[in-house]
C-alpha atoms as a PDB file:
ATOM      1  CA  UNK A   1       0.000   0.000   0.000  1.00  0.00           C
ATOM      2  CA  UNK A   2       1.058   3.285  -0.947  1.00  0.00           C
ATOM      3  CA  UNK A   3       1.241   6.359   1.264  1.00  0.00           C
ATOM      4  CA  UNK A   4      -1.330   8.274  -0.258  1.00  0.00           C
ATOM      5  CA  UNK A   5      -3.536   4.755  -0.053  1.00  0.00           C
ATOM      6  CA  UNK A   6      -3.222   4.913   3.842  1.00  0.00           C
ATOM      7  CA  UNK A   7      -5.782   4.698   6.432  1.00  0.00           C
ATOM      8  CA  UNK A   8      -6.526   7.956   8.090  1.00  0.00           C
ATOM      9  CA  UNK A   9      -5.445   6.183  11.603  1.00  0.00           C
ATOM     10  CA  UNK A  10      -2.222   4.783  10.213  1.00  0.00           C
ATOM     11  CA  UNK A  11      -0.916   8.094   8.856  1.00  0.00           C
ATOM     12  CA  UNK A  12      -2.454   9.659  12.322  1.00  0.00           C
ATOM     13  CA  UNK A  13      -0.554   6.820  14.395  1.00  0.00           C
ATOM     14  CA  UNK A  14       3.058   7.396  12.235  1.00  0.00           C
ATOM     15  CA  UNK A  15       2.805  11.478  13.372  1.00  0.00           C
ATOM     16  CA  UNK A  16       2.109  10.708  17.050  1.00  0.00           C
ATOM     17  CA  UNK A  17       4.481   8.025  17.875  1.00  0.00           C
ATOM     18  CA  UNK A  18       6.734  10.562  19.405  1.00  0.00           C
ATOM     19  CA  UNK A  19       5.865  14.505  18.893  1.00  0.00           C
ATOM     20  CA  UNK A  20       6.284  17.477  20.769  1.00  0.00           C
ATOM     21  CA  UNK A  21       4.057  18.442  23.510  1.00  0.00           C
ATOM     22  CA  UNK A  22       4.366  21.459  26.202  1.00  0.00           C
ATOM     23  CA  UNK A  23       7.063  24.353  25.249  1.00  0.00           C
ATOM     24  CA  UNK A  24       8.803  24.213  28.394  1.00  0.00           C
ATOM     25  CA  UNK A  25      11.907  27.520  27.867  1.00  0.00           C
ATOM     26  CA  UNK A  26      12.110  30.872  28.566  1.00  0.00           C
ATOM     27  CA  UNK A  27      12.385  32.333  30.890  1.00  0.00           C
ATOM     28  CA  UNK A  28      15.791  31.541  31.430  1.00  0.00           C
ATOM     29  CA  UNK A  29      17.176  31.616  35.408  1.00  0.00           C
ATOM     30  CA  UNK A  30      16.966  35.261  36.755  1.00  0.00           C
ATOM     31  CA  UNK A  31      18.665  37.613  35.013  1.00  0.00           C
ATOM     32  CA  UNK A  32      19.793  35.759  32.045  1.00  0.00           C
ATOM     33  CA  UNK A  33      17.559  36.820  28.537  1.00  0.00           C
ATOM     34  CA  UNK A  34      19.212  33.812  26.885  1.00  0.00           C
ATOM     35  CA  UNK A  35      20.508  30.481  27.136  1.00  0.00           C
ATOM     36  CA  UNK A  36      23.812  28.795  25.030  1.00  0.00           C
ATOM     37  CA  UNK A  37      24.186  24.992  25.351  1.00  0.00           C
ATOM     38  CA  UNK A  38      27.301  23.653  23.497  1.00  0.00           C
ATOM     39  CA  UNK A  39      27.421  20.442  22.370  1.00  0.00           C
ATOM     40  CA  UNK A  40      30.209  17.934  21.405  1.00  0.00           C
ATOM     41  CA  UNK A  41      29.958  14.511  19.853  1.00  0.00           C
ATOM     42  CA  UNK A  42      33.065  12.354  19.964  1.00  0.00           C
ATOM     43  CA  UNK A  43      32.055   9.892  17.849  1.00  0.00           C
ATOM     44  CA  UNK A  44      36.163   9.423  16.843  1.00  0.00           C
ATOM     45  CA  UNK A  45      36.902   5.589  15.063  1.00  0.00           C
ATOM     46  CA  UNK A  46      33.270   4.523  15.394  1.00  0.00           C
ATOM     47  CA  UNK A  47      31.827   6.797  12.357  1.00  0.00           C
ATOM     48  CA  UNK A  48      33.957   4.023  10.339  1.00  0.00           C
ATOM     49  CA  UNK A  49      33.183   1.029  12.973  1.00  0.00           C
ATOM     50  CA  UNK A  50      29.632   2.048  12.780  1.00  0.00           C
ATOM     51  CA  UNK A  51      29.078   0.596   9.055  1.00  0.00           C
ATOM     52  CA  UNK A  52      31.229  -2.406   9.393  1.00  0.00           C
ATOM     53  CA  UNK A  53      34.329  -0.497   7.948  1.00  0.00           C
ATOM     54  CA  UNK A  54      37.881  -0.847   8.721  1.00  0.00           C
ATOM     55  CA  UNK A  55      39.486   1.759   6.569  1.00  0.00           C
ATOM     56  CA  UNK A  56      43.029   2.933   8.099  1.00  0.00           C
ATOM     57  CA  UNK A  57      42.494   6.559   6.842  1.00  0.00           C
ATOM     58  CA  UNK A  58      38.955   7.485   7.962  1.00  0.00           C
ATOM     59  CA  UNK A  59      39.853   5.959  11.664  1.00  0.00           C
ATOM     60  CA  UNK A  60      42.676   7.818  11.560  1.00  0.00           C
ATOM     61  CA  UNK A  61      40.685  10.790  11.124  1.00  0.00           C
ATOM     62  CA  UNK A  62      38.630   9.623  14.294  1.00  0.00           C
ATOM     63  CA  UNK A  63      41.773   9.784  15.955  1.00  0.00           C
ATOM     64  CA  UNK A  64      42.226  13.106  15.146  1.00  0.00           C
ATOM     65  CA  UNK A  65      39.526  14.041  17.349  1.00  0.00           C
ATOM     66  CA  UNK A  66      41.422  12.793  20.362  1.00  0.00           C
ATOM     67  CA  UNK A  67      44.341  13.683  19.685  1.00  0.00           C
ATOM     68  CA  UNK A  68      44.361  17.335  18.501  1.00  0.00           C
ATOM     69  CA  UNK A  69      40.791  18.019  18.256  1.00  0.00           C
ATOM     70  CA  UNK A  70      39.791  17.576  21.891  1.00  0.00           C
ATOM     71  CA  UNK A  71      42.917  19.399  23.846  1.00  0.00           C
ATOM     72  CA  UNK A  72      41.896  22.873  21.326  1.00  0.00           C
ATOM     73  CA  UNK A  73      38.371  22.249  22.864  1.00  0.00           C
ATOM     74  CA  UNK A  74      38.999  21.682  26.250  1.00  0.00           C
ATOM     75  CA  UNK A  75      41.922  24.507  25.899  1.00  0.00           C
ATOM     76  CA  UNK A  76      39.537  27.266  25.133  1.00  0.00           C
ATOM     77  CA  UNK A  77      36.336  25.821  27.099  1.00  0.00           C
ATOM     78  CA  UNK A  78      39.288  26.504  29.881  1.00  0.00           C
ATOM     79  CA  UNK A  79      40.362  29.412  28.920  1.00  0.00           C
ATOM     80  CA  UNK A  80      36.508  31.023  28.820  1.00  0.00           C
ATOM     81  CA  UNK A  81      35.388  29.138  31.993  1.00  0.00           C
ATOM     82  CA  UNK A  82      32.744  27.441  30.241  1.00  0.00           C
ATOM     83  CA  UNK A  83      30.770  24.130  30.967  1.00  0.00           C
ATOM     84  CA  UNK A  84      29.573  21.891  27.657  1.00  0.00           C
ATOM     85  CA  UNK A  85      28.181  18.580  27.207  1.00  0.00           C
ATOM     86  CA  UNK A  86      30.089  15.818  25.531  1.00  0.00           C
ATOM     87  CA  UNK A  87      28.133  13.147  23.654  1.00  0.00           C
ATOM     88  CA  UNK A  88      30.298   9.854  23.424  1.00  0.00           C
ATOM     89  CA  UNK A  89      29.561   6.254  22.109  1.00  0.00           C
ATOM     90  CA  UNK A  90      30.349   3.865  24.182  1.00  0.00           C
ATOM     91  CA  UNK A  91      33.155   2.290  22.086  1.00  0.00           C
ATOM     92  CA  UNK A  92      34.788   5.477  21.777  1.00  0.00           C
ATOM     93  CA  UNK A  93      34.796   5.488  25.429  1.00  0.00           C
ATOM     94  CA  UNK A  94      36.553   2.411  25.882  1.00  0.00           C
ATOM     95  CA  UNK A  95      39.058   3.483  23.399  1.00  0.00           C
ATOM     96  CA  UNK A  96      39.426   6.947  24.964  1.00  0.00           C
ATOM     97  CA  UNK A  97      38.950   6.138  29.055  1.00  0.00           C
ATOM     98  CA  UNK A  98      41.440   9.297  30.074  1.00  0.00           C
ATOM     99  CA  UNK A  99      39.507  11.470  28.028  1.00  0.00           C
ATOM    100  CA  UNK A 100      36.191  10.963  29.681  1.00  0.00           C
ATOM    101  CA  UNK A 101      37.814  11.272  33.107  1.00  0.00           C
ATOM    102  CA  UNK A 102      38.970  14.006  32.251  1.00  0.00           C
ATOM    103  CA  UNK A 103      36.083  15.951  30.328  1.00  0.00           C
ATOM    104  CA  UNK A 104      34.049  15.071  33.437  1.00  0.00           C
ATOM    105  CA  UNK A 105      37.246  15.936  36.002  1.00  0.00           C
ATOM    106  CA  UNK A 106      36.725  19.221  35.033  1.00  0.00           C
ATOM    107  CA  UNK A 107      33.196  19.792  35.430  1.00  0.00           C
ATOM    108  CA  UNK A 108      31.885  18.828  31.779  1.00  0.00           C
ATOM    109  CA  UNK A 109      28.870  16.910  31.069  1.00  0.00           C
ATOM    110  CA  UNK A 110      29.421  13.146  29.528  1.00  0.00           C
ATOM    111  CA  UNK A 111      25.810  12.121  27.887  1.00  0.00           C
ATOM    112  CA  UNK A 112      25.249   8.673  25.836  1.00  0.00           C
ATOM    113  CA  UNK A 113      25.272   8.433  22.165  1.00  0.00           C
ATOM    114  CA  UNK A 114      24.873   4.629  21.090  1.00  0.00           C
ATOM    115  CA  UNK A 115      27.234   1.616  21.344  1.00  0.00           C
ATOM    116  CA  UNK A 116      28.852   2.284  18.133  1.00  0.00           C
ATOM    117  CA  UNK A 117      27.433   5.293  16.069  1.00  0.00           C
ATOM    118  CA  UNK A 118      24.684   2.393  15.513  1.00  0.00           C
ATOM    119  CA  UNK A 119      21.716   3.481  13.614  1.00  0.00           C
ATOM    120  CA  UNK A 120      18.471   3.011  15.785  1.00  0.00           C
ATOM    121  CA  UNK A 121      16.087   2.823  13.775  1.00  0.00           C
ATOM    122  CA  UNK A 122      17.736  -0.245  11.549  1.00  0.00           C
ATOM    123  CA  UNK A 123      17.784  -2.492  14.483  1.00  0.00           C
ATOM    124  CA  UNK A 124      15.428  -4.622  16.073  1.00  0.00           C
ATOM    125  CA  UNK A 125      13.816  -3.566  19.546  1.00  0.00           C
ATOM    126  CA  UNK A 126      15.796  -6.322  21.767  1.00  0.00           C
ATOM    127  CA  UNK A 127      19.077  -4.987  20.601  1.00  0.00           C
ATOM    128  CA  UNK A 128      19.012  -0.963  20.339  1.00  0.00           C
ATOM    129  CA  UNK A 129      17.582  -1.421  24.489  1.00  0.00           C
ATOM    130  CA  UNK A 130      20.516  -3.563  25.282  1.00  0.00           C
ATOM    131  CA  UNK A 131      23.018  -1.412  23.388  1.00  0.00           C
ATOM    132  CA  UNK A 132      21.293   1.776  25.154  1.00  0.00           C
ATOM    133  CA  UNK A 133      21.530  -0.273  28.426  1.00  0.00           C
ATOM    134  CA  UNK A 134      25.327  -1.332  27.666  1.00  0.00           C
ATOM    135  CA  UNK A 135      26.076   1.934  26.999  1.00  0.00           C
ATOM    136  CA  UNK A 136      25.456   3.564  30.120  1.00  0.00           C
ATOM    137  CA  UNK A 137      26.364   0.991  31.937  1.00  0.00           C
ATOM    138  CA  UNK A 138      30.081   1.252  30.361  1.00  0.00           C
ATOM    139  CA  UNK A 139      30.185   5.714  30.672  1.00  0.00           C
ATOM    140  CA  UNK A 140      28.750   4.982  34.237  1.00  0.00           C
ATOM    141  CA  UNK A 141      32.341   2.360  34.813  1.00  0.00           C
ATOM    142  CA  UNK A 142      34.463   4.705  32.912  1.00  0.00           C
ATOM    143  CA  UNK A 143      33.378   8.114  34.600  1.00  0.00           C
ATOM    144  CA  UNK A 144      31.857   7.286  38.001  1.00  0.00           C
ATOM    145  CA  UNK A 145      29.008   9.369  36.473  1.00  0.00           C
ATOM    146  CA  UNK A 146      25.788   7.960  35.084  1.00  0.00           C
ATOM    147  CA  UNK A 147      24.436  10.043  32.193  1.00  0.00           C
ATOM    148  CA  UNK A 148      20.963  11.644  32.536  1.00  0.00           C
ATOM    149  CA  UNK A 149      20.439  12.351  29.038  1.00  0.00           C
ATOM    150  CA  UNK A 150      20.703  11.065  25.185  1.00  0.00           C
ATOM    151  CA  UNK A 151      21.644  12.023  21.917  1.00  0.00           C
ATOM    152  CA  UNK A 152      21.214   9.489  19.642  1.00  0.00           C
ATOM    153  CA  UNK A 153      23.818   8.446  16.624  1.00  0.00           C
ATOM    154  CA  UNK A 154      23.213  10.849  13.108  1.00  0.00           C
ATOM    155  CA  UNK A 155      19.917  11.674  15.478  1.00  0.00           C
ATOM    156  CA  UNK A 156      18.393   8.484  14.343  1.00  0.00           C
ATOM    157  CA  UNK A 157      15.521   7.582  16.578  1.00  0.00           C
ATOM    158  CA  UNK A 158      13.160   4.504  16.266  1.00  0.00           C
ATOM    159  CA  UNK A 159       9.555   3.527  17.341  1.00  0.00           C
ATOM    160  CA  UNK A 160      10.875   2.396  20.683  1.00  0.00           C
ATOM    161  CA  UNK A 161      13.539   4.912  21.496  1.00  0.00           C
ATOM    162  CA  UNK A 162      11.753   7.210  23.379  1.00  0.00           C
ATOM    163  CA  UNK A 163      10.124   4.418  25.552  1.00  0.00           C
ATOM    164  CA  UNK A 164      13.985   2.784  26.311  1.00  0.00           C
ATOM    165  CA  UNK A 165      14.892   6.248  27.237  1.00  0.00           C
ATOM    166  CA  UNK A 166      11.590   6.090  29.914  1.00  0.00           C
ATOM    167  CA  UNK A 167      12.618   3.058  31.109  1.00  0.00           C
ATOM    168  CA  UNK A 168      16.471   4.038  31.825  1.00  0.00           C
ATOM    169  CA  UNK A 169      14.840   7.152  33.579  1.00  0.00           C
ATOM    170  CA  UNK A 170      16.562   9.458  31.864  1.00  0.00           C
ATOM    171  CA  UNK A 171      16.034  13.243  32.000  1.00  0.00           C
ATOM    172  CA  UNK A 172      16.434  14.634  28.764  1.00  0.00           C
ATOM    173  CA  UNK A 173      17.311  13.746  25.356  1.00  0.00           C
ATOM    174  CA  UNK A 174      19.081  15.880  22.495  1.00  0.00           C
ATOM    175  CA  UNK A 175      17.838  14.092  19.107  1.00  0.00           C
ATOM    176  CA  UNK A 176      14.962  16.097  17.367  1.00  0.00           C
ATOM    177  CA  UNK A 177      13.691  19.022  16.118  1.00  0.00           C
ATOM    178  CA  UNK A 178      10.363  20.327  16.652  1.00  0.00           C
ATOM    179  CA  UNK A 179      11.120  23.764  17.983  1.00  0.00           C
ATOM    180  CA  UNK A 180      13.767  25.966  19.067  1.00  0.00           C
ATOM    181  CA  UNK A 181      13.846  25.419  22.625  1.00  0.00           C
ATOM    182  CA  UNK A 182      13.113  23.086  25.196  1.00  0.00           C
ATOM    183  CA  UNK A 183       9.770  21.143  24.728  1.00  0.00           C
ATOM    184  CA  UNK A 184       8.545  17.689  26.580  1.00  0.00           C
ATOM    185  CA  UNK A 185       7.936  14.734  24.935  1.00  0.00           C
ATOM    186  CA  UNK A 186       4.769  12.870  23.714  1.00  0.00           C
ATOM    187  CA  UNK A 187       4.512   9.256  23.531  1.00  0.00           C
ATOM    188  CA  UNK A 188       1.286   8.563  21.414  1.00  0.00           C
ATOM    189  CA  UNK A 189      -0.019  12.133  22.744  1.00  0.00           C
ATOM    190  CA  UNK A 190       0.830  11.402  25.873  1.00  0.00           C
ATOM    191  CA  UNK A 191       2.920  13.688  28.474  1.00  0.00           C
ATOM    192  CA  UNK A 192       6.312  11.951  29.334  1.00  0.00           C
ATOM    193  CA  UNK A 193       8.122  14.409  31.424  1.00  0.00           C
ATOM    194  CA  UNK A 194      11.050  13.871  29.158  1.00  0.00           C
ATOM    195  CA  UNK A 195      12.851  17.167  28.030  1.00  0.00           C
ATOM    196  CA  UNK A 196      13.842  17.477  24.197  1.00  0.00           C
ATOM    197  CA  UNK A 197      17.110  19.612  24.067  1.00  0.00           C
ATOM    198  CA  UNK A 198      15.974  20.437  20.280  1.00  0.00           C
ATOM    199  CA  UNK A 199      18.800  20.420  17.485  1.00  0.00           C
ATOM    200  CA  UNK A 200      19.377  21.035  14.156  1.00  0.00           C
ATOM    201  CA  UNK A 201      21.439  20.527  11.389  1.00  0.00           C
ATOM    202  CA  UNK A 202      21.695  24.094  10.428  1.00  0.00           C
ATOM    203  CA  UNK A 203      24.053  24.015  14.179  1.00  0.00           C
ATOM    204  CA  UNK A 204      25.878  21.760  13.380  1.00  0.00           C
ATOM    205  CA  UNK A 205      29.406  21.508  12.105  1.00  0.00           C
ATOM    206  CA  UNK A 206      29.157  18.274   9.878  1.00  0.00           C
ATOM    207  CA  UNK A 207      26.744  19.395   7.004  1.00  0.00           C
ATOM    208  CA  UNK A 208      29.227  21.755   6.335  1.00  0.00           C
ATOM    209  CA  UNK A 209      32.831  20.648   6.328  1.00  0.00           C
ATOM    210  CA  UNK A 210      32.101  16.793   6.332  1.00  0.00           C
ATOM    211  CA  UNK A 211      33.594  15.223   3.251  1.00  0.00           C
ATOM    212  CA  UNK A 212      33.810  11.828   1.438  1.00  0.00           C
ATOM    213  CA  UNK A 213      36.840  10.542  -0.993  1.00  0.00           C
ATOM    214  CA  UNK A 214      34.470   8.133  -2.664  1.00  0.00           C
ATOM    215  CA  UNK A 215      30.906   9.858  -2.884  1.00  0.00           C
ATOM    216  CA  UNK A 216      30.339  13.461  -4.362  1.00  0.00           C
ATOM    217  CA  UNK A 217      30.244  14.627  -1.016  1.00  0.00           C
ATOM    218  CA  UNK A 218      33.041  18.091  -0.633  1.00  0.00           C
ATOM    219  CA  UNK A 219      32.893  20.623   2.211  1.00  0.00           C
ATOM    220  CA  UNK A 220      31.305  23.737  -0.163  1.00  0.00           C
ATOM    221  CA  UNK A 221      31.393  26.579   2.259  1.00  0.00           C
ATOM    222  CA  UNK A 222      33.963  28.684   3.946  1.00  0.00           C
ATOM    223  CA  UNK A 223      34.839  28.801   7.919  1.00  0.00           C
ATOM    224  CA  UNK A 224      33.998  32.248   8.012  1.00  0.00           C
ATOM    225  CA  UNK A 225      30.445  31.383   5.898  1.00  0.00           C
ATOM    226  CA  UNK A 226      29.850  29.219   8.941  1.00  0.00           C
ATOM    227  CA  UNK A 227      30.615  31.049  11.393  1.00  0.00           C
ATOM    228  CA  UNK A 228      27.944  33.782  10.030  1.00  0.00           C
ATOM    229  CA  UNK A 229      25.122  31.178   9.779  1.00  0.00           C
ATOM    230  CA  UNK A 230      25.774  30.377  13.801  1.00  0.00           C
ATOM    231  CA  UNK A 231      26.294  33.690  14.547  1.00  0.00           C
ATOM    232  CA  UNK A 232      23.037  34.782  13.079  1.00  0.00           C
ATOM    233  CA  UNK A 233      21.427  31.715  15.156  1.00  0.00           C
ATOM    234  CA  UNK A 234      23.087  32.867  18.229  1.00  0.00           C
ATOM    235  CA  UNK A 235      22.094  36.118  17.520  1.00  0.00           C
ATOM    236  CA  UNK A 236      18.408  35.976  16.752  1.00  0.00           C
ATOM    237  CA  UNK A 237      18.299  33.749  19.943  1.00  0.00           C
ATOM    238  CA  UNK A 238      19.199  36.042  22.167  1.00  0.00           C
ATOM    239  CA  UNK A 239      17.227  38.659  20.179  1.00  0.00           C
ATOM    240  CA  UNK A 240      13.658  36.153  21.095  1.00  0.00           C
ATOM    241  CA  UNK A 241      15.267  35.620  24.430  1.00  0.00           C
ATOM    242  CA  UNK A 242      15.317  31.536  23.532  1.00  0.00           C
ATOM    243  CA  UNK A 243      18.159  29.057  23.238  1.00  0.00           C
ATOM    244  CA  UNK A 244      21.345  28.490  21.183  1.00  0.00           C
ATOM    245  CA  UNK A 245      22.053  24.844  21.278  1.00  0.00           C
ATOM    246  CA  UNK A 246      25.491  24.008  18.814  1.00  0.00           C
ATOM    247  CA  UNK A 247      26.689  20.305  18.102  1.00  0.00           C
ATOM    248  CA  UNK A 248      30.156  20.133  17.161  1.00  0.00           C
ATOM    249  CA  UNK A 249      32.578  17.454  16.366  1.00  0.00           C
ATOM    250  CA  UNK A 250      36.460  17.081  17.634  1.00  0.00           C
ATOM    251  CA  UNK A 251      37.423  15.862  13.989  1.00  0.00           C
ATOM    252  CA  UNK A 252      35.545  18.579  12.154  1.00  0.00           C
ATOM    253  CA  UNK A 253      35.891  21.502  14.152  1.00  0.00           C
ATOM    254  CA  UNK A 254      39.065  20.541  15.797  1.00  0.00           C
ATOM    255  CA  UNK A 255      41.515  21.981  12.308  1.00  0.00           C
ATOM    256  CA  UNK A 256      43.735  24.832  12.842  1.00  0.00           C
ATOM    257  CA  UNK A 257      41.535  26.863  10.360  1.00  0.00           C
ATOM    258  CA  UNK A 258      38.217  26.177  12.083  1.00  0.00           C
ATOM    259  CA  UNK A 259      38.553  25.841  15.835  1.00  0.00           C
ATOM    260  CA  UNK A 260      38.680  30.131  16.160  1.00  0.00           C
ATOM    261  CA  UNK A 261      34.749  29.607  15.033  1.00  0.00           C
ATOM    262  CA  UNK A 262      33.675  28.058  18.359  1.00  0.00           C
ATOM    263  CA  UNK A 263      36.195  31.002  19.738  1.00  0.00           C
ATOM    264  CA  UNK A 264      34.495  33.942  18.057  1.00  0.00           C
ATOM    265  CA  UNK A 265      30.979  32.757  19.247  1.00  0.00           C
ATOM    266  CA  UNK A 266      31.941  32.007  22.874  1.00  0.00           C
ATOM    267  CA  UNK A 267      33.599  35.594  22.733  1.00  0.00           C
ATOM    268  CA  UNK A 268      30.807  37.378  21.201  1.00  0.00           C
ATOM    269  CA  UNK A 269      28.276  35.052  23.568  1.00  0.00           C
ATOM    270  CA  UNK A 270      30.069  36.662  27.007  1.00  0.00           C
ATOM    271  CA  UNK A 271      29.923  40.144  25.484  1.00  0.00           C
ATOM    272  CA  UNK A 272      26.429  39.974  26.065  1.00  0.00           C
ATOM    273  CA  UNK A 273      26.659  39.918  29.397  1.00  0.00           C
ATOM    274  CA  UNK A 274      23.297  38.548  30.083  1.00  0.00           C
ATOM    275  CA  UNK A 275      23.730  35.046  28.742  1.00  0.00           C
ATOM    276  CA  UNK A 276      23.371  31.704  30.360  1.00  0.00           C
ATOM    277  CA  UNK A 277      26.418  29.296  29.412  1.00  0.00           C
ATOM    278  CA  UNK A 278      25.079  25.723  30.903  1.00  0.00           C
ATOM    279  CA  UNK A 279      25.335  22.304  30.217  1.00  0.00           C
ATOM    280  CA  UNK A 280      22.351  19.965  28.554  1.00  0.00           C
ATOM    281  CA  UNK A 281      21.564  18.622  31.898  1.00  0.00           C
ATOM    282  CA  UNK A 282      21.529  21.985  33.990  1.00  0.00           C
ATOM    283  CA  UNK A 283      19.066  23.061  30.737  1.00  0.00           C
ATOM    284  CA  UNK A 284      16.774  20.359  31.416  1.00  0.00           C
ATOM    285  CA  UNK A 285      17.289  20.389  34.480  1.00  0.00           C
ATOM    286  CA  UNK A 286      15.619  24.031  34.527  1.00  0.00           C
ATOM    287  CA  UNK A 287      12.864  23.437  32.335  1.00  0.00           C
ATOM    288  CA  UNK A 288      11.556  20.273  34.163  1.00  0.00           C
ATOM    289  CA  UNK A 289      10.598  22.329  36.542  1.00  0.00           C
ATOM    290  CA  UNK A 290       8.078  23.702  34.194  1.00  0.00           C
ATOM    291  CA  UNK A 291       6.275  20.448  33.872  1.00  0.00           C
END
């Protein structure tokens, strides 16, 4: 059957699976017009692991990420006292233990983000709940920290996501995109108390400088392009009084010629004044008590 051949109740039951329900941000805590939430996803080897590959050069490229991208991050997250949440696969946990002890040794945020860069919605119910339960079961070891919140791998989610995420009781999760800022969850229509960290891939570094040798895929835009487009989000943000949520990537926005974008906005984000810099769990955190 076709899609235009559906049922009223089966196109009805494919939109309410999981949509957004009560806007739950501003007003920001007192004082503060607007809220910035930066992201990080340290997916390293496991964008190549995640599709069965074993090429030397794109792991290497993971690699990157720890080794060059992450100490510019945590070097100028330092350097502007600011707090961020890092979003790491469990594999690339195991690979990396120092680094997670470390992002959350100094106050940073560690949230989950699959076994392996797997896809959610291509696997079968049994197995994405034991990968999400694996997976904070191995940041919990690593970190002596238990995650409260999710962002799944490429944002994927399935029919049984959001009820795996109920069941592990987390907080909040960082996957869709209904709106700009914090909104709870629906499960069938109904209220959750889940907080959706909204995101988008207009702030996000990948769609932009990610490239393939194989497909026709070639970064097309300039750093300082970028930086404009997130600029303009950060500033029309704080304009409404809302949130700017950013997802970056070590191994993308980790080069020499790039890592001065996540500078300028941090620089231009304290001018303000008036801005709240917070992690993804201190935003959810504030806008559960709106439920």
């Amino acid at each position: 059957m076709k899609p235009w051949q559906w049922p009223e109740d089966r196109w009805r039951n494919c939109v309410n699976r999981v949509r957004a329900g009560k806007r739950l941000t501003p007003p920001w805590p007192a004082g503060k017009r607007c809220a910035v939430a930066l992201s990080f996803d340290l997916d390293h080897e496991t964008n190549e692991l995640c599709v069965g590959g074993n090429s030397i050069g794109r792991m290497s490229n993971g690699q990157y990420g720890n080794r060059r991208g992450m100490p510019r991050i945590m070097s100028l997250l330092r350097q502007y006292d600011m707090k961020a949440s890092f979003f790491v696969p469990a594999v690339a946990a195991k690979l990396y233990p120092a680094e997670q002890r470390a992002i959350v040794g100094e106050g940073h945020e560690i949230g989950i983000h699959g076994w392996i860069h797997e896809l959610n919605s291509g696997l079968p119910p049994a197995n994405e709940r034991d990968l999400m339960m694996r997976s904070v079961e191995a940041l919990e070891q690593i970190t002596r920290a238990r995650p409260v919140g999710m962002r799944t791998p490429s944002w994927d989610f399935s029919e049984k996501t959001l009820s795996i995420a109920r069941e592990m009781g987390l907080l909040y999760d960082s996957s869709l995109m209904a709106d700009d800022s914090c909104y709870e969850l629906l499960e069938n229509l109904e209220p959750t108390g889940v907080v959706e960290i909204p995101v988008e891939w207009i702030r996000d570094d990948a769609p932009y400088f990610a490239m393939s040798r194989i497909a026709p895929l070639r970064p097309h835009i300039s750093p300082e392009d970028v930086l404009a487009i997130f600029m303009r989000e950060f500033e029309q943000a704080y304009l409404e009084g809302e949130m700017f949520q950013l997802t970056l990537h070590p191994h993308i926005i980790g080069y020499r010629s790039r890592i001065w974008i996540l500078e300028e906005l941090i620089r231009a984000a304290k001018a303000k004044g008036d801005v709240w810099f917070a992690t993804h769990r201190q935003v959810a955190e504030h806008a559960a008590t709106a439920l």
